[in-house]
C-alpha atoms as a PDB file:
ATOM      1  CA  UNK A   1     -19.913  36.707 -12.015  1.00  0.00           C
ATOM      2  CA  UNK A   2     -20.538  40.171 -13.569  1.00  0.00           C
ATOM      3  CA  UNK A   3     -16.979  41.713 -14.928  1.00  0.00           C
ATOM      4  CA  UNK A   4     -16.528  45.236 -13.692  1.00  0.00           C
ATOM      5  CA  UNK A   5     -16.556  47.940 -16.413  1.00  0.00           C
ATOM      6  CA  UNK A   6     -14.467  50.526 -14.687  1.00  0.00           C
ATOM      7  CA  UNK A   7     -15.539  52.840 -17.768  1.00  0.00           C
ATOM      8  CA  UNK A   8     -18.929  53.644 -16.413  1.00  0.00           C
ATOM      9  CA  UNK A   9     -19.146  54.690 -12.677  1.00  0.00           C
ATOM     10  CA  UNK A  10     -22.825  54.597 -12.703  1.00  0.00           C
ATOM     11  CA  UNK A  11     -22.706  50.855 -13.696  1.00  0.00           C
ATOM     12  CA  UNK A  12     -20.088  49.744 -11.178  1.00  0.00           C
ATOM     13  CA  UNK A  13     -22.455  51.551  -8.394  1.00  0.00           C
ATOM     14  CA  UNK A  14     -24.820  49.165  -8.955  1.00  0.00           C
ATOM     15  CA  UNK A  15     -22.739  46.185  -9.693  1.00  0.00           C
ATOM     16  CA  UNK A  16     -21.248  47.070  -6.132  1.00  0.00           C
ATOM     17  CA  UNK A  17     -24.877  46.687  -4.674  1.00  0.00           C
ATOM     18  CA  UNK A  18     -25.066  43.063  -5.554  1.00  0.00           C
ATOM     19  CA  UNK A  19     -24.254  40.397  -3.865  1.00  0.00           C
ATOM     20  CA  UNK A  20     -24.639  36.377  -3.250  1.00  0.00           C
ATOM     21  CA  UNK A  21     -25.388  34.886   0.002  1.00  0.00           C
ATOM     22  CA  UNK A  22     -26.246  31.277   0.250  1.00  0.00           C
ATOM     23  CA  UNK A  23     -26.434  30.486  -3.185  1.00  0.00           C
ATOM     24  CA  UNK A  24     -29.095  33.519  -3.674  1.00  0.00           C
ATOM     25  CA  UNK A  25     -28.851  37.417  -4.922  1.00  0.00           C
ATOM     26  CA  UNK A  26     -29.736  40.325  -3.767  1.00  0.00           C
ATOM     27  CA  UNK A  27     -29.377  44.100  -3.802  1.00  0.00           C
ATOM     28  CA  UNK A  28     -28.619  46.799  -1.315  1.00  0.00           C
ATOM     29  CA  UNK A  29     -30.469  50.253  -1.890  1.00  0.00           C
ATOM     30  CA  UNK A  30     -29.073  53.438  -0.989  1.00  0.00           C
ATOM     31  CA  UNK A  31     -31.661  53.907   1.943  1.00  0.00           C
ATOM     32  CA  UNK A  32     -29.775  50.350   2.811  1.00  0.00           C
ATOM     33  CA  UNK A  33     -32.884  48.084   2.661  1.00  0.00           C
ATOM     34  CA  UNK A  34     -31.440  44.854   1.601  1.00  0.00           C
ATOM     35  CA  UNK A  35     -33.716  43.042  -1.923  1.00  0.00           C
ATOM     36  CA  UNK A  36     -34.219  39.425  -2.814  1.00  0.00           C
ATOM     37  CA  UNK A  37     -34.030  36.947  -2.563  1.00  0.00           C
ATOM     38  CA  UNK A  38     -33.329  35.609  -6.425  1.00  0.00           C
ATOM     39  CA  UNK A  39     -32.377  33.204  -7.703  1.00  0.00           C
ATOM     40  CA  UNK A  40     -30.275  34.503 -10.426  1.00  0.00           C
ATOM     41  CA  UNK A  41     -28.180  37.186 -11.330  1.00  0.00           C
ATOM     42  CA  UNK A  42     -29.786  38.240 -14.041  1.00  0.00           C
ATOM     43  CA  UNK A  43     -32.988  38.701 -12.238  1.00  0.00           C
ATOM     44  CA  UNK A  44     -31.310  41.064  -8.870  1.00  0.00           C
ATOM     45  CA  UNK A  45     -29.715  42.710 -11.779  1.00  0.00           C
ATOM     46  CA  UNK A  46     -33.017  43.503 -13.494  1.00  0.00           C
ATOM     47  CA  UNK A  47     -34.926  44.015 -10.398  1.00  0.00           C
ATOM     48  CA  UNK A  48     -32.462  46.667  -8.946  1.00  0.00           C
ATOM     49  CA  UNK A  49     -32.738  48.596 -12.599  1.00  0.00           C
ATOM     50  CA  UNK A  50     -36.349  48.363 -12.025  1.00  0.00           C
ATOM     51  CA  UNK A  51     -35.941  49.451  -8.271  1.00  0.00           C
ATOM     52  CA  UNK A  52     -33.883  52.249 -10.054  1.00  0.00           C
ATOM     53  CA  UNK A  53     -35.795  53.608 -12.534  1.00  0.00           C
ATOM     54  CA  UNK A  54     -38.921  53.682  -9.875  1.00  0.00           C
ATOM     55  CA  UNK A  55     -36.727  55.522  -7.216  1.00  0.00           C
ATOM     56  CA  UNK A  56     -35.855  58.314  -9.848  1.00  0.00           C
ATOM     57  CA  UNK A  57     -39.386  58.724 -11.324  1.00  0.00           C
ATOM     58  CA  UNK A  58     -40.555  59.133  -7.594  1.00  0.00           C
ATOM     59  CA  UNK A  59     -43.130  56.347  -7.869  1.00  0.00           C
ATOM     60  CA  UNK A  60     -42.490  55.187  -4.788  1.00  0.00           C
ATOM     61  CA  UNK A  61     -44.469  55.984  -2.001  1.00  0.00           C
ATOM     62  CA  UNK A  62     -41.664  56.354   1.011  1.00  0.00           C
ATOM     63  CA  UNK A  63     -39.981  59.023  -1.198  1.00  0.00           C
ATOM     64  CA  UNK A  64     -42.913  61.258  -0.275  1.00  0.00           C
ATOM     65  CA  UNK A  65     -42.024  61.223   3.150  1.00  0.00           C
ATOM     66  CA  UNK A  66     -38.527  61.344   2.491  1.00  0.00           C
ATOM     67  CA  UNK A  67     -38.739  64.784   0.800  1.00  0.00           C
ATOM     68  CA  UNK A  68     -41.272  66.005   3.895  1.00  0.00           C
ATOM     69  CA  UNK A  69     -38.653  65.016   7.011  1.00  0.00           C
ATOM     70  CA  UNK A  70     -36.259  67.705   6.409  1.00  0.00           C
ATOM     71  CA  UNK A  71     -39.172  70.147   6.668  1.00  0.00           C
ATOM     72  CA  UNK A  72     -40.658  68.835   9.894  1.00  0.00           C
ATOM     73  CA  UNK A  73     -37.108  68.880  10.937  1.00  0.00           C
ATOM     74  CA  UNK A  74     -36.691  72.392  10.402  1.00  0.00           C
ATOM     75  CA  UNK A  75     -39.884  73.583  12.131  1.00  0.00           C
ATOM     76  CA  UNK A  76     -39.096  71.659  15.028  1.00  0.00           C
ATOM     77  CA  UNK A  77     -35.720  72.986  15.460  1.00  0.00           C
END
């Protein structure tokens, strides 16, 4: 298994979001969606750097109504 590099906080946030379950991996997101499977570490680990860098370029398409719900929230209340 991966060795923790308490060094880098970043890293160990997404080590944390790994995980094995019946001899496959996958990866929690932050909106708690759960990935996989896979069949190897190395290819959750990849995946949720790829997840990653999609989430923080806002190519994904839920993030667009993430950023509207506050909004609709407001005018409703």
């Amino acid at each position: 298994m991966t060795q923790v590099n308490n060094s880098n906080p970043q890293a160990n946030s997404r080590t944390n979001r790994m995980f094995i379950d019946k001899g496959n991996w996958f990866f929690k997101t932050r909106e708690g969606d759960t990935v996989g499977p896979f069949q190897e570490e190395l290819e959750a680990s990849t995946q949720l750097e790829v997840y990653i860098r999609l989430v923080t370029s806002g190519l994904l398409p839920f993030q667009e109504v993430l950023r509207s719900a506050p909004v609709a929230q407001k005018k409703a209340g």
